[in-house]
Every structure is written in C-alpha cells, then in structure tokens.
N, C-alpha and C. Protein backbone atom coordinates (compact mmCIF):
# COMPACT_ATOMS: atom_id res chain seq x y z
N UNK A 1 28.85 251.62 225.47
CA UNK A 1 30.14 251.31 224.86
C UNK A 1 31.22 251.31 225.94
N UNK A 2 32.06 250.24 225.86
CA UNK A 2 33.51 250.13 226.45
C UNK A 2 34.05 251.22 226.71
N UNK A 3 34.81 251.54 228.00
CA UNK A 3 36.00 252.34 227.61
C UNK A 3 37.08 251.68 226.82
N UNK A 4 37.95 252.41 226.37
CA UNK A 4 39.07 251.83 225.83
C UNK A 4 40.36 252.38 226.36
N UNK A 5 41.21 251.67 226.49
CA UNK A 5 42.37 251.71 227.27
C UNK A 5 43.07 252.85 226.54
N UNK A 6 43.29 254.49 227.02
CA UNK A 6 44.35 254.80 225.96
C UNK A 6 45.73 254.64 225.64
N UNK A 7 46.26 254.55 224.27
CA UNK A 7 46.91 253.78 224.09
C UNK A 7 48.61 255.64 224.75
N UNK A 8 49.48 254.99 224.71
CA UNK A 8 50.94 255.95 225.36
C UNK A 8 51.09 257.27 224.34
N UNK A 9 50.53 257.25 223.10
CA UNK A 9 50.43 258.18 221.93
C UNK A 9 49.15 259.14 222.31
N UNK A 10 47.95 258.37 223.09
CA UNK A 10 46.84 259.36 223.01
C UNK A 10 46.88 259.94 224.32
N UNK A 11 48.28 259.29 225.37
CA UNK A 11 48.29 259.89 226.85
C UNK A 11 49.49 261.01 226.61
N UNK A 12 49.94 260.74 225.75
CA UNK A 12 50.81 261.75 225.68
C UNK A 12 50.82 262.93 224.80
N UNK A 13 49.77 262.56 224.08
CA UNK A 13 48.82 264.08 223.47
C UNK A 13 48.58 264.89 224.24
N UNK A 14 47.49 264.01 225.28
CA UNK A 14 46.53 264.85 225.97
C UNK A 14 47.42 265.39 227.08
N UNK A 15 48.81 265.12 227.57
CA UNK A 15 49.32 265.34 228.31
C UNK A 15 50.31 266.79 227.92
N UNK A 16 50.77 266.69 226.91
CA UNK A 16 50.92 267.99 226.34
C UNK A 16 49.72 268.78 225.63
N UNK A 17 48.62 268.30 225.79
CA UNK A 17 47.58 269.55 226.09
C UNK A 17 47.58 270.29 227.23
N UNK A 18 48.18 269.59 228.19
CA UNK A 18 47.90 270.14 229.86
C UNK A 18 47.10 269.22 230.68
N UNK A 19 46.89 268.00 230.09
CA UNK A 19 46.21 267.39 230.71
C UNK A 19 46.95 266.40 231.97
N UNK A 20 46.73 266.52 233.16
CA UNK A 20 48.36 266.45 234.47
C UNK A 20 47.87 264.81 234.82
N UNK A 21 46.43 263.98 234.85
CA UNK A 21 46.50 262.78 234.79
C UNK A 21 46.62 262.02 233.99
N UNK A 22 46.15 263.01 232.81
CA UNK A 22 46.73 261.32 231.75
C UNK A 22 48.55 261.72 231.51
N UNK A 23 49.18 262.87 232.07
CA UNK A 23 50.72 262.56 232.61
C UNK A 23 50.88 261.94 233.50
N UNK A 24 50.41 261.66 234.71
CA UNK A 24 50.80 260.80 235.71
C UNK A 24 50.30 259.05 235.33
N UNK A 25 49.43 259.15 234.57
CA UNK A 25 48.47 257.66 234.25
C UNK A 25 50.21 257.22 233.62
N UNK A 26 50.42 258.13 232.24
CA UNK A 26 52.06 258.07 231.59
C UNK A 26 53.42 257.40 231.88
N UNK A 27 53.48 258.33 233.21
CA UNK A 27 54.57 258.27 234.12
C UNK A 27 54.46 256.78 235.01
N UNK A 28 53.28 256.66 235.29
CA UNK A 28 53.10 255.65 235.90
C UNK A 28 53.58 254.03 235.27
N UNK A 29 53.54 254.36 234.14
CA UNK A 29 53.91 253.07 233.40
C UNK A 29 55.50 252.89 233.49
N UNK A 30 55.90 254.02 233.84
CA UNK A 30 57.59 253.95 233.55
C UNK A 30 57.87 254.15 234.85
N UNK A 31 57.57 254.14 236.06
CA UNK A 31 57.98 254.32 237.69
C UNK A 31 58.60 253.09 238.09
N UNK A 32 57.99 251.82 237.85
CA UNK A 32 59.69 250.14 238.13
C UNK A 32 60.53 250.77 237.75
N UNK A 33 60.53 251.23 236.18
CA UNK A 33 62.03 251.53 235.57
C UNK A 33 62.76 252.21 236.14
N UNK A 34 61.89 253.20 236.41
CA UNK A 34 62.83 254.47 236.77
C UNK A 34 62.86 254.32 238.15
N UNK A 35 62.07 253.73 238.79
CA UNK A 35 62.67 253.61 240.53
C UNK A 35 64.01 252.44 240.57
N UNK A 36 64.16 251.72 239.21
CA UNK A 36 65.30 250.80 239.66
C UNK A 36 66.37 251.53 239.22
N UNK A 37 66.55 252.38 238.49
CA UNK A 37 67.37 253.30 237.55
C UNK A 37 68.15 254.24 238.57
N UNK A 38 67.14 254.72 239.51
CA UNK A 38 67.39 255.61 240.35
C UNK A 38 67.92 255.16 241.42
N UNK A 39 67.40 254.44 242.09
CA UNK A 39 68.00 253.18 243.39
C UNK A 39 69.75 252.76 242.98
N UNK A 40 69.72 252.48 241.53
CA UNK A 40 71.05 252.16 241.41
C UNK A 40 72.16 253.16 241.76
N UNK A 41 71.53 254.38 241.36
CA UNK A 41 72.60 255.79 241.15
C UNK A 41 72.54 255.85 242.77
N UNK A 42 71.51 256.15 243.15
CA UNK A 42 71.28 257.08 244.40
C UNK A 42 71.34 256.34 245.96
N UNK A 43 70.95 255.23 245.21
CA UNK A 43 70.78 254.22 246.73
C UNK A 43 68.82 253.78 246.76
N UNK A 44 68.50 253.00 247.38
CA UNK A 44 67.42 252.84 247.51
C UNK A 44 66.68 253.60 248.57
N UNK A 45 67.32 254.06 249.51
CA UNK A 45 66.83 255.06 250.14
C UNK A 45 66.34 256.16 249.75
N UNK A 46 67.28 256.54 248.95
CA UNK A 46 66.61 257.63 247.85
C UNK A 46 65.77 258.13 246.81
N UNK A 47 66.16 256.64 246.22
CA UNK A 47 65.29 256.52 244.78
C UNK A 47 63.77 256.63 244.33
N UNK A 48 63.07 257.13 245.63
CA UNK A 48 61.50 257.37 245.50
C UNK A 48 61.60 259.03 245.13
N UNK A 49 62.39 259.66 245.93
CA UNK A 49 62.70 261.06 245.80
C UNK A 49 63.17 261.42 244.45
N UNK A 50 63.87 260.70 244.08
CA UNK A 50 64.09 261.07 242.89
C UNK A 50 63.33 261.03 241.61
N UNK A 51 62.72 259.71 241.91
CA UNK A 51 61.62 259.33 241.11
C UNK A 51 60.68 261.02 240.88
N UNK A 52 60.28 261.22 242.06
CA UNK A 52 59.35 262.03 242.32
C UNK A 52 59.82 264.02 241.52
N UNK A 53 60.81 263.51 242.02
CA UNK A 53 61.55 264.97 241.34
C UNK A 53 62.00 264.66 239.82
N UNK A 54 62.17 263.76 239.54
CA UNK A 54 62.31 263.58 237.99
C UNK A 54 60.71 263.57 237.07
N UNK A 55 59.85 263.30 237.75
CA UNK A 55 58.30 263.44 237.34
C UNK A 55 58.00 264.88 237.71
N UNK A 56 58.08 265.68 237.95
CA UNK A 56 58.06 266.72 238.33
C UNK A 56 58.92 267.54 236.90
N UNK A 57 60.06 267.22 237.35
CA UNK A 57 60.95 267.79 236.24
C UNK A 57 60.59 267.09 234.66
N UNK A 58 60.24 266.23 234.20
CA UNK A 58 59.81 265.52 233.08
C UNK A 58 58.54 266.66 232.75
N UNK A 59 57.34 266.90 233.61
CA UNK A 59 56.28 267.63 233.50
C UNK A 59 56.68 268.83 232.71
N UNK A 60 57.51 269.62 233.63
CA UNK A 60 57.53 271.06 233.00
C UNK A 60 58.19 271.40 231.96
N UNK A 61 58.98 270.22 231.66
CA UNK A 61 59.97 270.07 230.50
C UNK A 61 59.28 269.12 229.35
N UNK A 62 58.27 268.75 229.30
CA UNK A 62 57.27 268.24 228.45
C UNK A 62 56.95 269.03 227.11
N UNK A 63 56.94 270.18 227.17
CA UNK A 63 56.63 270.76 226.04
C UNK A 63 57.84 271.01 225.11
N UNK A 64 58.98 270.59 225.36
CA UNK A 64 60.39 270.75 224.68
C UNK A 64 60.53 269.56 224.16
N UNK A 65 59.80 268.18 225.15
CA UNK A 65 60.03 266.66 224.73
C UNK A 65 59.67 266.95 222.57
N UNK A 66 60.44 266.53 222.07
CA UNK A 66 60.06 266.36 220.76
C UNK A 66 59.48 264.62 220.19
N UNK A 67 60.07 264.16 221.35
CA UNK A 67 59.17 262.23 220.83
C UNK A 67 60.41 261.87 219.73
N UNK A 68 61.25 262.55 219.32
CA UNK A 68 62.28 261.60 218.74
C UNK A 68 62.96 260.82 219.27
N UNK A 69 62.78 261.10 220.64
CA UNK A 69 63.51 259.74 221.51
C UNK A 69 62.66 258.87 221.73
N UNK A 70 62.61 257.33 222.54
CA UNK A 70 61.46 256.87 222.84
C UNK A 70 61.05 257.59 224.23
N UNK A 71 59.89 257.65 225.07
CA UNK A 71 59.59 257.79 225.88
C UNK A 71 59.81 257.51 226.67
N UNK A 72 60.26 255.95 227.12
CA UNK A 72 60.98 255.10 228.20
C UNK A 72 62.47 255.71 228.27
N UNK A 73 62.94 256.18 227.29
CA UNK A 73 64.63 256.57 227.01
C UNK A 73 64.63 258.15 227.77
N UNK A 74 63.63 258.98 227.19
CA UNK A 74 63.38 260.34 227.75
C UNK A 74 63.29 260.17 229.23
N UNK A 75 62.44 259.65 229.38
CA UNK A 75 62.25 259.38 230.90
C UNK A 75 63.60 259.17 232.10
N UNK A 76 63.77 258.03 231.42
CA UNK A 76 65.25 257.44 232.03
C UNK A 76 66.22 258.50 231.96
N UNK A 77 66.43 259.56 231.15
CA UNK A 77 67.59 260.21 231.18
C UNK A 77 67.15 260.87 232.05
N UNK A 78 66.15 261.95 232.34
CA UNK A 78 65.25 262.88 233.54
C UNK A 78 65.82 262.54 234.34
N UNK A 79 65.25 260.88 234.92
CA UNK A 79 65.72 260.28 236.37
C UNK A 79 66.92 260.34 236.50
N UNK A 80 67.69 260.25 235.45
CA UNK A 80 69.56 259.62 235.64
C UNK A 80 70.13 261.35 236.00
N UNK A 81 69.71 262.45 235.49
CA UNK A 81 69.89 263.45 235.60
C UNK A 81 69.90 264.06 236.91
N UNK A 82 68.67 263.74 237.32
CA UNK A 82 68.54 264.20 238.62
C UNK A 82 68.78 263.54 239.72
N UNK A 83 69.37 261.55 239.15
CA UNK A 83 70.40 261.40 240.64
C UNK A 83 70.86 261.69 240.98
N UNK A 84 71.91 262.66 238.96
CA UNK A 84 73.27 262.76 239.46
C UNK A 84 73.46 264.00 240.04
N UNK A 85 72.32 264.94 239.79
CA UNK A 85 72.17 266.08 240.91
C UNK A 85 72.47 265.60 242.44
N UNK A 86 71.60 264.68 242.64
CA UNK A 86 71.52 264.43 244.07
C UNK A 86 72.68 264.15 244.73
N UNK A 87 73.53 263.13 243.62
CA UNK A 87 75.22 262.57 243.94
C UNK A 87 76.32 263.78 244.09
N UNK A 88 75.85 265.11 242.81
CA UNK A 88 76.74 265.51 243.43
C UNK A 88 76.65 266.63 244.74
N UNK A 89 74.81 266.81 244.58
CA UNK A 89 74.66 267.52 246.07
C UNK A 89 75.51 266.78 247.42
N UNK A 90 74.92 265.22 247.29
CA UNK A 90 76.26 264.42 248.50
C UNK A 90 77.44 264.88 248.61
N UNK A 91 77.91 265.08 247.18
CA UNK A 91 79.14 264.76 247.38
C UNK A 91 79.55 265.97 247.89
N UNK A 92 78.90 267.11 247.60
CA UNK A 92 79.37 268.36 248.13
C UNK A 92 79.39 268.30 249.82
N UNK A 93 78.16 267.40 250.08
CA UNK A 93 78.59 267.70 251.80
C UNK A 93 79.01 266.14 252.44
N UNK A 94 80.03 265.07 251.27
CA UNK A 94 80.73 264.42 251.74
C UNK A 94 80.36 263.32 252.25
N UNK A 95 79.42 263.18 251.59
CA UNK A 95 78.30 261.55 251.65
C UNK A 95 79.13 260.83 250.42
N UNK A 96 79.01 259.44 250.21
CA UNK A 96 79.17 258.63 249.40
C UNK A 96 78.44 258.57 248.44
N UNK A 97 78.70 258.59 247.05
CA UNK A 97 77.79 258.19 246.08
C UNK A 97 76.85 256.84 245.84
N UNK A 98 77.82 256.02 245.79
CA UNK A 98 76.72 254.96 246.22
C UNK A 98 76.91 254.22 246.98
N UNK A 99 76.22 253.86 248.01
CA UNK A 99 76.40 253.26 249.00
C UNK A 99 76.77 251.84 248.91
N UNK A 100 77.83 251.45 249.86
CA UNK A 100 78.17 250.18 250.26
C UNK A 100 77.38 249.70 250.68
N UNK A 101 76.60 248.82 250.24
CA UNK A 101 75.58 247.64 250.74
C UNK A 101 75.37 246.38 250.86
N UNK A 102 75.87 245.31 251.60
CA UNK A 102 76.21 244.22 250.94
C UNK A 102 75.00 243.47 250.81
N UNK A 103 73.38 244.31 251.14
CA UNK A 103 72.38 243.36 250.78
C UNK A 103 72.30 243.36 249.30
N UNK A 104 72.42 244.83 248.66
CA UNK A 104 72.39 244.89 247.43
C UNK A 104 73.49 243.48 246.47
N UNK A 105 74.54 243.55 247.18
CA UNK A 105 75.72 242.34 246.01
C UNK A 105 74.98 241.11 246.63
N UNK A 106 74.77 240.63 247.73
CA UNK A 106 74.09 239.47 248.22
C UNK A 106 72.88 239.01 247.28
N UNK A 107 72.05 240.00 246.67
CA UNK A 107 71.14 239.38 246.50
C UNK A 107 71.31 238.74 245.17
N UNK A 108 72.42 239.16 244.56
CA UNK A 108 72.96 238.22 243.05
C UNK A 108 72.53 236.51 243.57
N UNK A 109 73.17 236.22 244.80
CA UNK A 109 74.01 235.33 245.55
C UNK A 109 72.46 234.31 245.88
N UNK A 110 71.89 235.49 246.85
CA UNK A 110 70.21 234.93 247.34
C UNK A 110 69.22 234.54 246.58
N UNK A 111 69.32 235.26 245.56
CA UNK A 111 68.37 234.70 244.42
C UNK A 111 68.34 233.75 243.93
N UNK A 112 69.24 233.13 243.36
CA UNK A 112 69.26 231.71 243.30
C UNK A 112 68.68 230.63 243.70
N UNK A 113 67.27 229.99 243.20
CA UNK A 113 66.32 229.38 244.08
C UNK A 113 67.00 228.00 243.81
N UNK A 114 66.52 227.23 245.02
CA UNK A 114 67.22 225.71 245.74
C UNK A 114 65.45 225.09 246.20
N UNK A 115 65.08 224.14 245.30
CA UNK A 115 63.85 223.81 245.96
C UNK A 115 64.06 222.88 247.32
N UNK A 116 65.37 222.14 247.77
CA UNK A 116 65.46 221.75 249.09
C UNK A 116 65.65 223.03 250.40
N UNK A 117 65.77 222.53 251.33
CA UNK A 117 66.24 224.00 252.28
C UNK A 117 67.09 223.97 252.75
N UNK A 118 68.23 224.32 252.61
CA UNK A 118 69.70 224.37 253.02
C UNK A 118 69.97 224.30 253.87
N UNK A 119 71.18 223.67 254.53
CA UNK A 119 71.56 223.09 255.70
C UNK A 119 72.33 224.64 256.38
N UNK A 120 72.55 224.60 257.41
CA UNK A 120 73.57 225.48 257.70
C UNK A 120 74.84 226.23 257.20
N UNK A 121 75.12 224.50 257.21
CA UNK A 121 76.74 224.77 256.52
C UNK A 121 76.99 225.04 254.97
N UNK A 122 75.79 225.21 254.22
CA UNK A 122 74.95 225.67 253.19
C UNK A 122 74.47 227.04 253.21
N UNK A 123 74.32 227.86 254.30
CA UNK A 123 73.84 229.14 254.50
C UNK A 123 74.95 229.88 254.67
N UNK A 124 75.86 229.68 255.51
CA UNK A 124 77.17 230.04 255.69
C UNK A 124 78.01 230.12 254.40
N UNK A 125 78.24 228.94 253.96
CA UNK A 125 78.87 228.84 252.12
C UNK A 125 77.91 230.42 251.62
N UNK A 126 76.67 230.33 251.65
CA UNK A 126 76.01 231.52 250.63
C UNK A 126 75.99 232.74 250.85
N UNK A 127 76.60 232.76 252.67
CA UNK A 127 76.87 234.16 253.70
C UNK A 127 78.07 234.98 252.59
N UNK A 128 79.10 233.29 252.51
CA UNK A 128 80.17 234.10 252.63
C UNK A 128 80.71 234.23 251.12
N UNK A 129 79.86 233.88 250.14
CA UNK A 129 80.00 233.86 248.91
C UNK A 129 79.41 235.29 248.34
N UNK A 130 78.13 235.76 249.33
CA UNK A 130 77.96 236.76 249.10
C UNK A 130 78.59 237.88 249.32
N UNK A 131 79.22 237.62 250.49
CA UNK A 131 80.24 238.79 250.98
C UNK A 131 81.64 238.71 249.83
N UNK A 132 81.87 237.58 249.73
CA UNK A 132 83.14 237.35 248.40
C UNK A 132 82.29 238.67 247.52
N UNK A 133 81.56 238.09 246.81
CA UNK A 133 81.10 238.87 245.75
C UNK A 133 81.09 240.43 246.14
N UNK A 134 80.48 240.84 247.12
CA UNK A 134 80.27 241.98 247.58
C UNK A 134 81.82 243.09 247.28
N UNK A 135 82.69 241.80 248.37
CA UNK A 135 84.04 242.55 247.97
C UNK A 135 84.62 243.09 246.16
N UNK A 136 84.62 241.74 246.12
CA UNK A 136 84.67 241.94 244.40
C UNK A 136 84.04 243.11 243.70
N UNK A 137 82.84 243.36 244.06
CA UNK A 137 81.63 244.23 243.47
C UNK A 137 82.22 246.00 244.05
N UNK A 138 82.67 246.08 244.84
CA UNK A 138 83.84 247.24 245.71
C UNK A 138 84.43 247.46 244.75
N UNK A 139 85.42 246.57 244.25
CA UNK A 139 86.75 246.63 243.60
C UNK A 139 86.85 247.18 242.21
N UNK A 140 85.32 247.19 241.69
CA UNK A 140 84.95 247.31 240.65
C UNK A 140 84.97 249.35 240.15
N UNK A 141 84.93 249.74 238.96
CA UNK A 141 84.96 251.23 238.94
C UNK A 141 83.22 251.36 238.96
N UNK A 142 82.99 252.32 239.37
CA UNK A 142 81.92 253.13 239.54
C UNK A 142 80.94 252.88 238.51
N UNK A 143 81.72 252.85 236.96
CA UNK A 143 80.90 252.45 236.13
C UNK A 143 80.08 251.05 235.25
N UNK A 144 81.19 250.83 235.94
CA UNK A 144 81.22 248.57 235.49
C UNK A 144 80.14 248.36 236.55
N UNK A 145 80.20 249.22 238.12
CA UNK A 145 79.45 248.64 239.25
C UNK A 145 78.47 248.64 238.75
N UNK A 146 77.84 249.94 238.07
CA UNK A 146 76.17 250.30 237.71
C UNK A 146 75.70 249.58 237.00
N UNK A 147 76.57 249.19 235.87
CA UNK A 147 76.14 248.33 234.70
C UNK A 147 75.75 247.48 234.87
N UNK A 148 77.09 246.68 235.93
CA UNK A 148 76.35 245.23 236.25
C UNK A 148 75.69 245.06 237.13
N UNK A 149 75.05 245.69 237.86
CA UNK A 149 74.01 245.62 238.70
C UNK A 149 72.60 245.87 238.33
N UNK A 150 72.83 246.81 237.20
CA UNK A 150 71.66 246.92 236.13
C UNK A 150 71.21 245.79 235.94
N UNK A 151 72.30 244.93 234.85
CA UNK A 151 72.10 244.23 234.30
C UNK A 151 71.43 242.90 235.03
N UNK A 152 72.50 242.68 236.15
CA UNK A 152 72.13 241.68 236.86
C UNK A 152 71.22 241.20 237.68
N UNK A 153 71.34 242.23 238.50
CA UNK A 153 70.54 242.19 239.90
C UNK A 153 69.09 242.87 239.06
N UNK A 154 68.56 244.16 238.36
CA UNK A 154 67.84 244.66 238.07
C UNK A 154 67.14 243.84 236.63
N UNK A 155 68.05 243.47 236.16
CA UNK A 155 67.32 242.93 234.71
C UNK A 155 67.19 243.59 233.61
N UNK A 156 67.77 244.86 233.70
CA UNK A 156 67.29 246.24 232.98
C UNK A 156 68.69 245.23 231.45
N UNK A 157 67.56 245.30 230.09
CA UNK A 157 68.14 245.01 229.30
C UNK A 157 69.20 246.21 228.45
N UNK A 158 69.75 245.93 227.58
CA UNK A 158 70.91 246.92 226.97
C UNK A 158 70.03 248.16 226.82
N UNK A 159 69.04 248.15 226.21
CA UNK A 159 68.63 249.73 225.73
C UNK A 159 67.86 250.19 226.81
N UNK A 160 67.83 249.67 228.24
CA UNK A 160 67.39 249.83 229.04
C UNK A 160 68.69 250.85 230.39
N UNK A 161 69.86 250.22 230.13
CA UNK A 161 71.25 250.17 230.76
C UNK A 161 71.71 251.76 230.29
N UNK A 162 71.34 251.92 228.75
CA UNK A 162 71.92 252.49 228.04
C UNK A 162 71.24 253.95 228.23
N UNK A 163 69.76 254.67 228.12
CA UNK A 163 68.76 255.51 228.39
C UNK A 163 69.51 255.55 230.27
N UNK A 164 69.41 254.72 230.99
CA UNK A 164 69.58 254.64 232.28
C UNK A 164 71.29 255.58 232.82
N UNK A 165 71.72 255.11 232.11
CA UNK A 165 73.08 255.61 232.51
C UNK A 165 73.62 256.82 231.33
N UNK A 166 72.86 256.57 229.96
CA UNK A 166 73.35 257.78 229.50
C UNK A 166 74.32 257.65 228.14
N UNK A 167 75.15 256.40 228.28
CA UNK A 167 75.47 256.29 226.91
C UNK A 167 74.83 255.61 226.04
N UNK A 168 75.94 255.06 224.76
CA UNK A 168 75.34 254.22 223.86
C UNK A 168 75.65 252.83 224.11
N UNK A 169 74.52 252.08 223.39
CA UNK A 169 74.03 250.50 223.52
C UNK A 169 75.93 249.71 223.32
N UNK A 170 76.64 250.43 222.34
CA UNK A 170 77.74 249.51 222.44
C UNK A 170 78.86 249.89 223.75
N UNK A 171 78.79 251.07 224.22
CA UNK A 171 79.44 251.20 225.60
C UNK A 171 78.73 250.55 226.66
N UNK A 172 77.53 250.42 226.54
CA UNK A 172 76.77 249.08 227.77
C UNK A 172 77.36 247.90 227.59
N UNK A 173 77.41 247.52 226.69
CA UNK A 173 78.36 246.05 225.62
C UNK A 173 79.26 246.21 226.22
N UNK A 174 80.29 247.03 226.01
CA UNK A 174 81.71 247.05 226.25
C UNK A 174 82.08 246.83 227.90
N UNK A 175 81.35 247.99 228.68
CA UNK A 175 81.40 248.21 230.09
C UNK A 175 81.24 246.65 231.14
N UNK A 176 79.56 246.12 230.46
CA UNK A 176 79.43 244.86 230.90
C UNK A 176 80.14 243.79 230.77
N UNK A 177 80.63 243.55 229.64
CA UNK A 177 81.74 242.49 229.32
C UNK A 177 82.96 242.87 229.72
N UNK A 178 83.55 244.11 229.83
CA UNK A 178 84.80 244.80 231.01
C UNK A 178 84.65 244.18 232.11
N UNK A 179 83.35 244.51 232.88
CA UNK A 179 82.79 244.18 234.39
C UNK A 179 82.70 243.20 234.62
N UNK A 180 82.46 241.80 234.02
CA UNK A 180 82.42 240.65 234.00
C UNK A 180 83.48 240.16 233.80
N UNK A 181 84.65 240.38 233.16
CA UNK A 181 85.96 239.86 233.15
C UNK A 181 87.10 240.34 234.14
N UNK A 182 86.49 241.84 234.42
CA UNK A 182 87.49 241.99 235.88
C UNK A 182 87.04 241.46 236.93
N UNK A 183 85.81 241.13 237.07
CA UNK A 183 84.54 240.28 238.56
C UNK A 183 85.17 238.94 238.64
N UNK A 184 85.26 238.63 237.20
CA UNK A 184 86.06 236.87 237.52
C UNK A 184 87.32 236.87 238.09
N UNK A 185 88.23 237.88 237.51
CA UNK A 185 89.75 237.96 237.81
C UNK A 185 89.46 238.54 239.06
N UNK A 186 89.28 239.33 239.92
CA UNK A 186 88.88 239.56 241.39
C UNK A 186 88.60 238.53 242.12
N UNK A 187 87.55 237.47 241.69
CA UNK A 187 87.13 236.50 242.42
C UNK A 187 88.09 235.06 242.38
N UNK A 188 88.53 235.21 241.31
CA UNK A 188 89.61 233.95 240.89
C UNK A 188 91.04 234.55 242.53
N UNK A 189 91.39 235.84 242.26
CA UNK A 189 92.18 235.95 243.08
C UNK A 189 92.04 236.05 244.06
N UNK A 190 90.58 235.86 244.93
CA UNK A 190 90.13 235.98 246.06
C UNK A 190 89.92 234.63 246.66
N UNK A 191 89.58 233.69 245.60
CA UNK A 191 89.59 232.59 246.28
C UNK A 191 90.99 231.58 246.18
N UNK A 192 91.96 232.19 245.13
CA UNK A 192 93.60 231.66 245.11
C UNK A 192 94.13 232.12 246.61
N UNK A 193 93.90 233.41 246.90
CA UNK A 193 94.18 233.91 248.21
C UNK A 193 93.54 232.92 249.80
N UNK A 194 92.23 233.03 249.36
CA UNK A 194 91.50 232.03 250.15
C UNK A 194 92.54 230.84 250.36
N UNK A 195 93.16 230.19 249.52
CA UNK A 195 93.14 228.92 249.63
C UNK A 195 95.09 228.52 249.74
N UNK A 196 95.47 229.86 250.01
CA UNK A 196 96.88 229.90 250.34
C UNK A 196 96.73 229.91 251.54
C-alpha cells in the first residue's frame, strides 16, 4: 500500500503529540511565507534568522495554539512578532528598521518583462525610474511602505498582508489604497519637479 501524503490536520496532531518532524514537515509548508513576511520587517539579511527563531518559538508555544486561528495566520503573527523583537533590539543599538534598499523598490520597476532587449537609453529610463520610485517608496510611512511591498513586490494577498503585519483585512484595504494614492501624488510631483 501507498503512502499517503498527510494531510496539515494529521501533521498537526501528531505535532502536538510531540512529534518535532511532522512540526518541521508543518512549518515547512509555511517558510516562502514567512521568509517574505520577515524580509519585509527585518530586511533580507535577516529574515532566515528570524524565520528560524519564530519556528523555534511557534514549537514551544504549540501547545497553547488553540487552531481557532488558521495556521498560516498563527504562523505569520510568530514571525511578525519576532521581527519586531529584532527591530526593536536595532533600534536599541541604533540600526535602522528597515533598510534603505533601492534593489528592493527597483525590482517593482525590473520585473516587468519586455520580450525585445532594451536599448541603453531604455536601461537608463528603467535605472532611473527605479530610483524615482525608490525615492517615492522613502517618502512613504513605515506602514503604507510594508503594505505595499507586501502587496506588490511579494504578492502576499489581503489575508496574507493582514496575519503578516497584524491587523485587520479592512486596515490592509485602507493602508494599501492610502499607499497608492500618496505613491502617485509623490511621483506626479517628482516628475512636475523633473520637468521644471
């Protein structure tokens, strides 16, 4: 007879039996999420560490999990928890929370597939469109930044945004459509400026 795949209900039985691989087999299903979750808060430099300490911390705090949340949501809060440990350990010794990166705003910009191959003066336009954006993406509050980078760059859908950062599905709503209407008005005045 077959094995059969177990299904997230019979790994997470056996995992609050004490059983520590079919928790990691668990965890494993939710590590993209939560390494993009974490990368956002912490930086990508970080975000394996955290990963790692939020699986850790998820473990021993397993037997309190009650499953009225979903599992992907439980998870995500763990990780978001223990970025913000990490952010404010930084901040105590005067590191930045999240880092200025302009590969991170660029890659809104880079992604964008072109099946010809761009000329120069085509690479330059996308240099400096990215750096536009980048600025823009600065200008933004702390919390509009996360959202829309979630959203954008990561893909992470609303109830994804929402477990990730901590509130509710209509403050992801609100924040993103905030973030997107101050990103235009930033960029509208960046390129009115440009062109004075």
């Amino acid at each position: 007879m077959a094995d059969t795949i177990p299904t997230v209900e019979q790994l997470l039985n056996r995992a609050r039996a004490g059983d520590r691989d079919a928790f990691a087999a668990l965890f494993e299903q939710y590590r993209p999420l939560l390494h993009r979750v974490a990368g956002r808060l912490v930086g990508p430099d970080h975000a394996g560490d955290a990963v790692m300490e939020s699986c850790i911390k998820a473990w021993q705090s397993l037997p309190v999990f009650q499953g009225e949340a979903a599992l992907s949501r439980w998870f995500c809060q763990t990780v978001r928890n223990t970025a913000l440990d990490e952010i404010r350990r930084r901040n105590r010794r005067g590191f930045e929370a999240l880092p200025a990166d302009d590969e991170t705003h660029s890659e809104m910009v880079e992604g964008i597939e072109d099946s010809r191959t761009p000329s120069p003066v085509e690479n330059v336009q996308r240099r400096e469109l990215g750096e536009c954006i980048g600025r823009a993406m600065a200008k933004l509050s702390e919390e509009h930044r996360q959202t829309i980078l979630l959203r954008e760059v990561d893909g992470l859908d609303y109830r994804e945004i929402a477990a990730a950062t901590g509130v509710s599905m209509g403050t992801v709503m609100s924040r993103l459509f905030n973030a997107r209407l101050r990103l235009r008005k930033i960029l509208k005045e960046e390129m009115a400026h440009e062109n004075t």
